[in-house]
C-alpha atoms as a PDB file:
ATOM      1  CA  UNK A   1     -47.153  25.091  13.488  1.00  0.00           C
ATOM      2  CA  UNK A   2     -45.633  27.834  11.617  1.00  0.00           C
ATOM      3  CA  UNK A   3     -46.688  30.512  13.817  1.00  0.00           C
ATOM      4  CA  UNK A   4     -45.228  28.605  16.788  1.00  0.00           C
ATOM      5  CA  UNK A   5     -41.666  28.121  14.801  1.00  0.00           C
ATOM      6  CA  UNK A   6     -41.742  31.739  13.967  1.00  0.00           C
ATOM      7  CA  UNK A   7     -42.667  33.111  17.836  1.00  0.00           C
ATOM      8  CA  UNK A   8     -39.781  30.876  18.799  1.00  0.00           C
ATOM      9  CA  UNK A   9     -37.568  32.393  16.182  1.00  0.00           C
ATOM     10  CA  UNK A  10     -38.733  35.761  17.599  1.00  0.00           C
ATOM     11  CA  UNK A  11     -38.092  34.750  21.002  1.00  0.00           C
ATOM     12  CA  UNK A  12     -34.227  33.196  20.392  1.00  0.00           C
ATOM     13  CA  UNK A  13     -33.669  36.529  18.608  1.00  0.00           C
ATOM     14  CA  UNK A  14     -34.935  39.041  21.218  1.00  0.00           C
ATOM     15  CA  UNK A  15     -32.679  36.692  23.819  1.00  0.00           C
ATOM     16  CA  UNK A  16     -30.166  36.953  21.723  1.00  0.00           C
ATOM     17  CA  UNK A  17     -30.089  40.654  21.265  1.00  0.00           C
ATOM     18  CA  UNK A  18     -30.289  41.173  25.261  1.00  0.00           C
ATOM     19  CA  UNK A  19     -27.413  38.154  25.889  1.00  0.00           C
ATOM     20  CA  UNK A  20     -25.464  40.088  23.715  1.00  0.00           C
ATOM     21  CA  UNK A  21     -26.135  43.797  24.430  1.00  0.00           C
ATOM     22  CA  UNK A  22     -25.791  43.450  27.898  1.00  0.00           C
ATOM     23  CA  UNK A  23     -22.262  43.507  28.394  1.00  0.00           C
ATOM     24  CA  UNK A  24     -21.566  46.097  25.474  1.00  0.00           C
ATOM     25  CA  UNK A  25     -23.980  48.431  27.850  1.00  0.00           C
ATOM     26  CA  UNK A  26     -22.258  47.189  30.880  1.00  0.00           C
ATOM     27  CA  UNK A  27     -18.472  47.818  29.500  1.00  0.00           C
ATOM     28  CA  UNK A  28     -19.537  51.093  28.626  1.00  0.00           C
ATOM     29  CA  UNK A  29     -20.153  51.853  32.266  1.00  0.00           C
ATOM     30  CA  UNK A  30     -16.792  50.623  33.262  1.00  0.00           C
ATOM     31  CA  UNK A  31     -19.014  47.490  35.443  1.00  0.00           C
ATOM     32  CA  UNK A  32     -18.697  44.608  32.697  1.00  0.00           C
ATOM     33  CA  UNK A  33     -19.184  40.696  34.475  1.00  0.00           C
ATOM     34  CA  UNK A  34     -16.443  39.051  34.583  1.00  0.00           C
ATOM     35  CA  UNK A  35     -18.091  36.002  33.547  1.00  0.00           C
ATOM     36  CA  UNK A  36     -20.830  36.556  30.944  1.00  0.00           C
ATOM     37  CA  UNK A  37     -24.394  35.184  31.246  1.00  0.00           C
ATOM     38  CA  UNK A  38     -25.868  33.589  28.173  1.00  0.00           C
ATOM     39  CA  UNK A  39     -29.782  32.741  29.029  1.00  0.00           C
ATOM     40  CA  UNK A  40     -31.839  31.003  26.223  1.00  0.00           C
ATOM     41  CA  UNK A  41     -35.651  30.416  25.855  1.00  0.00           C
ATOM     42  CA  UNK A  42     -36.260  26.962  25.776  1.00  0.00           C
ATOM     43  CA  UNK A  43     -38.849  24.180  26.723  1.00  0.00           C
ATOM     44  CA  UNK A  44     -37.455  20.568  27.822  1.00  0.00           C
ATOM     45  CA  UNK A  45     -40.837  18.870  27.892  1.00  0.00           C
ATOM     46  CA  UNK A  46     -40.795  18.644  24.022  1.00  0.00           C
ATOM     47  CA  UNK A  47     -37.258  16.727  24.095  1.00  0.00           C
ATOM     48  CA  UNK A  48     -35.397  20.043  23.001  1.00  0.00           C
ATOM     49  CA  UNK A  49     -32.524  21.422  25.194  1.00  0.00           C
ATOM     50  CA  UNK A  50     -30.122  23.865  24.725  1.00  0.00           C
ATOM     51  CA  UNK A  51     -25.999  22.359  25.051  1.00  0.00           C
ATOM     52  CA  UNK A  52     -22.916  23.731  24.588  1.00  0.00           C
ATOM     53  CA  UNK A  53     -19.998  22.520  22.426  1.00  0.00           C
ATOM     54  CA  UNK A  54     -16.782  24.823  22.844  1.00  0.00           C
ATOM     55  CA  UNK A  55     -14.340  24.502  20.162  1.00  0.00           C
ATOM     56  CA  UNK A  56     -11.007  25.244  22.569  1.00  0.00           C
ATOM     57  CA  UNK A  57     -12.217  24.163  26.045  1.00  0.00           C
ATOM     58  CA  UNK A  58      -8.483  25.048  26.947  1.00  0.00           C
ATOM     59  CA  UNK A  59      -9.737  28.785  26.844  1.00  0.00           C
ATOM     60  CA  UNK A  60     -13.372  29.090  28.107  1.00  0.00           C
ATOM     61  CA  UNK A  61     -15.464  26.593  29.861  1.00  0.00           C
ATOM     62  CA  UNK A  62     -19.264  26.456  30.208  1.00  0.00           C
ATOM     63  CA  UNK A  63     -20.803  26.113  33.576  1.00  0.00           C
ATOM     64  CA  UNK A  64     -24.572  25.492  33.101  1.00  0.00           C
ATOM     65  CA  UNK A  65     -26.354  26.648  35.832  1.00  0.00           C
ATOM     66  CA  UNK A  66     -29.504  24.764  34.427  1.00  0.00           C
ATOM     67  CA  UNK A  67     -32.957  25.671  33.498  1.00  0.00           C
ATOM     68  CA  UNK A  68     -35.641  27.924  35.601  1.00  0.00           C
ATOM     69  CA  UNK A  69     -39.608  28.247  34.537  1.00  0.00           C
ATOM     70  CA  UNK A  70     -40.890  31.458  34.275  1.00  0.00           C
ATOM     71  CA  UNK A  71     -41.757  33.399  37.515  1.00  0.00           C
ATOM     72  CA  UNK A  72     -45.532  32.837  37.978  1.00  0.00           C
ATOM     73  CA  UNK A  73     -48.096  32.632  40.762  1.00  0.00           C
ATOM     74  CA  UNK A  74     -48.714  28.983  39.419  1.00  0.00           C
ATOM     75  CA  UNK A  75     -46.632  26.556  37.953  1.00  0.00           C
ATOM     76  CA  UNK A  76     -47.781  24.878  34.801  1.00  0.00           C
ATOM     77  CA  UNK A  77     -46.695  21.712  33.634  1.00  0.00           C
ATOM     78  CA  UNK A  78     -45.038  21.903  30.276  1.00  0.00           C
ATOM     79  CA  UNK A  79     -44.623  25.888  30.367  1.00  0.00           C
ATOM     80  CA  UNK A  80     -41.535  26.636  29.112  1.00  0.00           C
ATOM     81  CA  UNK A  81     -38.541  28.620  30.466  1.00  0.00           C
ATOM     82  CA  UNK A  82     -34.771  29.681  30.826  1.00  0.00           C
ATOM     83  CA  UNK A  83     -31.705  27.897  30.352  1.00  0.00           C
ATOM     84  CA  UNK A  84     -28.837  30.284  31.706  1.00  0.00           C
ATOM     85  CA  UNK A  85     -25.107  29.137  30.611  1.00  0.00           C
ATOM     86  CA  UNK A  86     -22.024  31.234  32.252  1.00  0.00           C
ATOM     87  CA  UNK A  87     -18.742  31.457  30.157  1.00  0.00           C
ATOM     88  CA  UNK A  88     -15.672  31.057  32.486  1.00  0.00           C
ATOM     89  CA  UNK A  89     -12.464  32.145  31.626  1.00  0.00           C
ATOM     90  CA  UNK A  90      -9.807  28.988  32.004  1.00  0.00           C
ATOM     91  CA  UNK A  91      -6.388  30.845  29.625  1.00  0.00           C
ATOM     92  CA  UNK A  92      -5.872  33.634  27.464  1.00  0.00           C
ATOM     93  CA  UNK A  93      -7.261  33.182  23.742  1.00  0.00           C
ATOM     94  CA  UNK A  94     -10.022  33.356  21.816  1.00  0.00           C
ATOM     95  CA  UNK A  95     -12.695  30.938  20.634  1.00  0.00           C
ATOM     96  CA  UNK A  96     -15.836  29.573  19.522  1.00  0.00           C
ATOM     97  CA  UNK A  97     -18.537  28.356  21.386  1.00  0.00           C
ATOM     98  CA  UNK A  98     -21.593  27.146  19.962  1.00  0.00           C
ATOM     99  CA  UNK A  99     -25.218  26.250  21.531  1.00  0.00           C
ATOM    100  CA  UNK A 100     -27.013  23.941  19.891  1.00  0.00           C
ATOM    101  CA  UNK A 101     -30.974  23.496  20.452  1.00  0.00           C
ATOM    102  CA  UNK A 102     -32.109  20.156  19.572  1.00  0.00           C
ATOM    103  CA  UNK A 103     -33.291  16.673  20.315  1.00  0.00           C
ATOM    104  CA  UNK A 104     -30.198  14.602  21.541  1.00  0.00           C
ATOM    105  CA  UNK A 105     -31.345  11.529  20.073  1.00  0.00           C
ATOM    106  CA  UNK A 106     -32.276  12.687  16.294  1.00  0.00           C
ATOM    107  CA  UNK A 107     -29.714  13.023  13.621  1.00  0.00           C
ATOM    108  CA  UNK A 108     -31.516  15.791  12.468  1.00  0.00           C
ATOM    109  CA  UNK A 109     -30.079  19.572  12.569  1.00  0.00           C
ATOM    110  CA  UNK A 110     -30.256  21.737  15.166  1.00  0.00           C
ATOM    111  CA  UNK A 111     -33.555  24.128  15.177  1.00  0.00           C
ATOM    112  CA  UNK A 112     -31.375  27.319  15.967  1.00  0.00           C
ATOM    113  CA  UNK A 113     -27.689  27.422  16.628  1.00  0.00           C
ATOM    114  CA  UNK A 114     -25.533  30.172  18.844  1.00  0.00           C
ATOM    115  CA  UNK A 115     -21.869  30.723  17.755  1.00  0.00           C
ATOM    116  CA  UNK A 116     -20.388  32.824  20.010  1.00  0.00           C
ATOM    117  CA  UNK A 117     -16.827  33.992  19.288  1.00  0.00           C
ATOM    118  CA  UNK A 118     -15.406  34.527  22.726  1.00  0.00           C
ATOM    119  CA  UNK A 119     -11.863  36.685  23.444  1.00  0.00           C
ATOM    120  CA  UNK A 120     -10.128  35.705  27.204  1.00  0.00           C
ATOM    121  CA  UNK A 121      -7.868  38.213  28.450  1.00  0.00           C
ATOM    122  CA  UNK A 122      -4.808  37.729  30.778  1.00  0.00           C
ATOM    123  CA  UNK A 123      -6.770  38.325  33.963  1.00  0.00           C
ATOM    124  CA  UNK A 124      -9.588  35.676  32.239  1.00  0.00           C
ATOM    125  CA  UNK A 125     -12.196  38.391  31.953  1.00  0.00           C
ATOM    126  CA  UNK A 126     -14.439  37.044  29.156  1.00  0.00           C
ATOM    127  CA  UNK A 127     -15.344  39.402  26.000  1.00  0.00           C
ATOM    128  CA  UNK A 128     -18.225  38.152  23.226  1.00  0.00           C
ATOM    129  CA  UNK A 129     -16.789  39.304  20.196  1.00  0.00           C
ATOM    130  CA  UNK A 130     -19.074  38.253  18.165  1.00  0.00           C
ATOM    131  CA  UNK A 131     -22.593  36.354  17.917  1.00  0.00           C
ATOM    132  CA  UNK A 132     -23.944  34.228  14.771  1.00  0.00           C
ATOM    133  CA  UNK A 133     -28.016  32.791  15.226  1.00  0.00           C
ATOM    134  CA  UNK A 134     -28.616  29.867  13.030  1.00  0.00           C
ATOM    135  CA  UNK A 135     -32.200  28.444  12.264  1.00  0.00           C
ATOM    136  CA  UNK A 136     -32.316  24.523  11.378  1.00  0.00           C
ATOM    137  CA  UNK A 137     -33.681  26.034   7.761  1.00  0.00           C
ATOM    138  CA  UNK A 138     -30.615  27.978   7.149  1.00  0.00           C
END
């Protein structure tokens, strides 16, 4: 069991890295999105699934463009995949947005947590400022 929590941990963090490098890299190159991706490792057959809760929903909204299995020859039941979330710039600002992985019906913590502090400019182009990753153990 602890080996599995720890891959996952490994998993969210690698994800996490890429979510967030990818449009330093691409701003860098002068071809940023508009619209960042955020895609997150997850498996809804255990009763886990990733949501979003967005602090100013005045600012940025979440479109969630739902979940894909990985791309195999065969699908297997219960194989986990990608949920992919796109922020969306609504007014100029900045704020948080936080994704939560965790059963909806415990009232138990989250097992990892996202913050993602998000800046909206005046033509809505979204920046990620900044990126905290939360286990449920922190």
């Amino acid at each position: 069991m602890k080996k599995t929590r720890f891959m996952g941990l490994i998993c969210a963090l690698a994800l996490l890295v890429a979510a967030v490098t990818f449009p330093a890299c691409a701003e860098e190159n002068g071809n940023a999105p508009q619209n960042p991706a955020i895609i997150l490792a997850g498996n809804p057959t255990t009763g886990y699934t990733w949501v979003a809760q967005i602090e100013d929903e005045s600012i940025v909204s979440v479109v969630d463009d739902g979940f894909a299995t990985d791309e195999t020859d065969e699908a297997v039941v219960g194989a986990g995949g990608y949920s992919r979330f796109e922020l969306v710039g609504v007014a100029e600002g900045y704020t948080t947005v936080t994704f939560v992985y965790a059963r909806s019906w415990e009232d138990e913590a989250p097992v990892y947590s996202l913050e993602y502090d998000v800046s909206v400019d005046a033509d809505l182009k979204v920046t990620i400022v900044s990126t905290t990753f939360l286990t449920g153990e922190s």
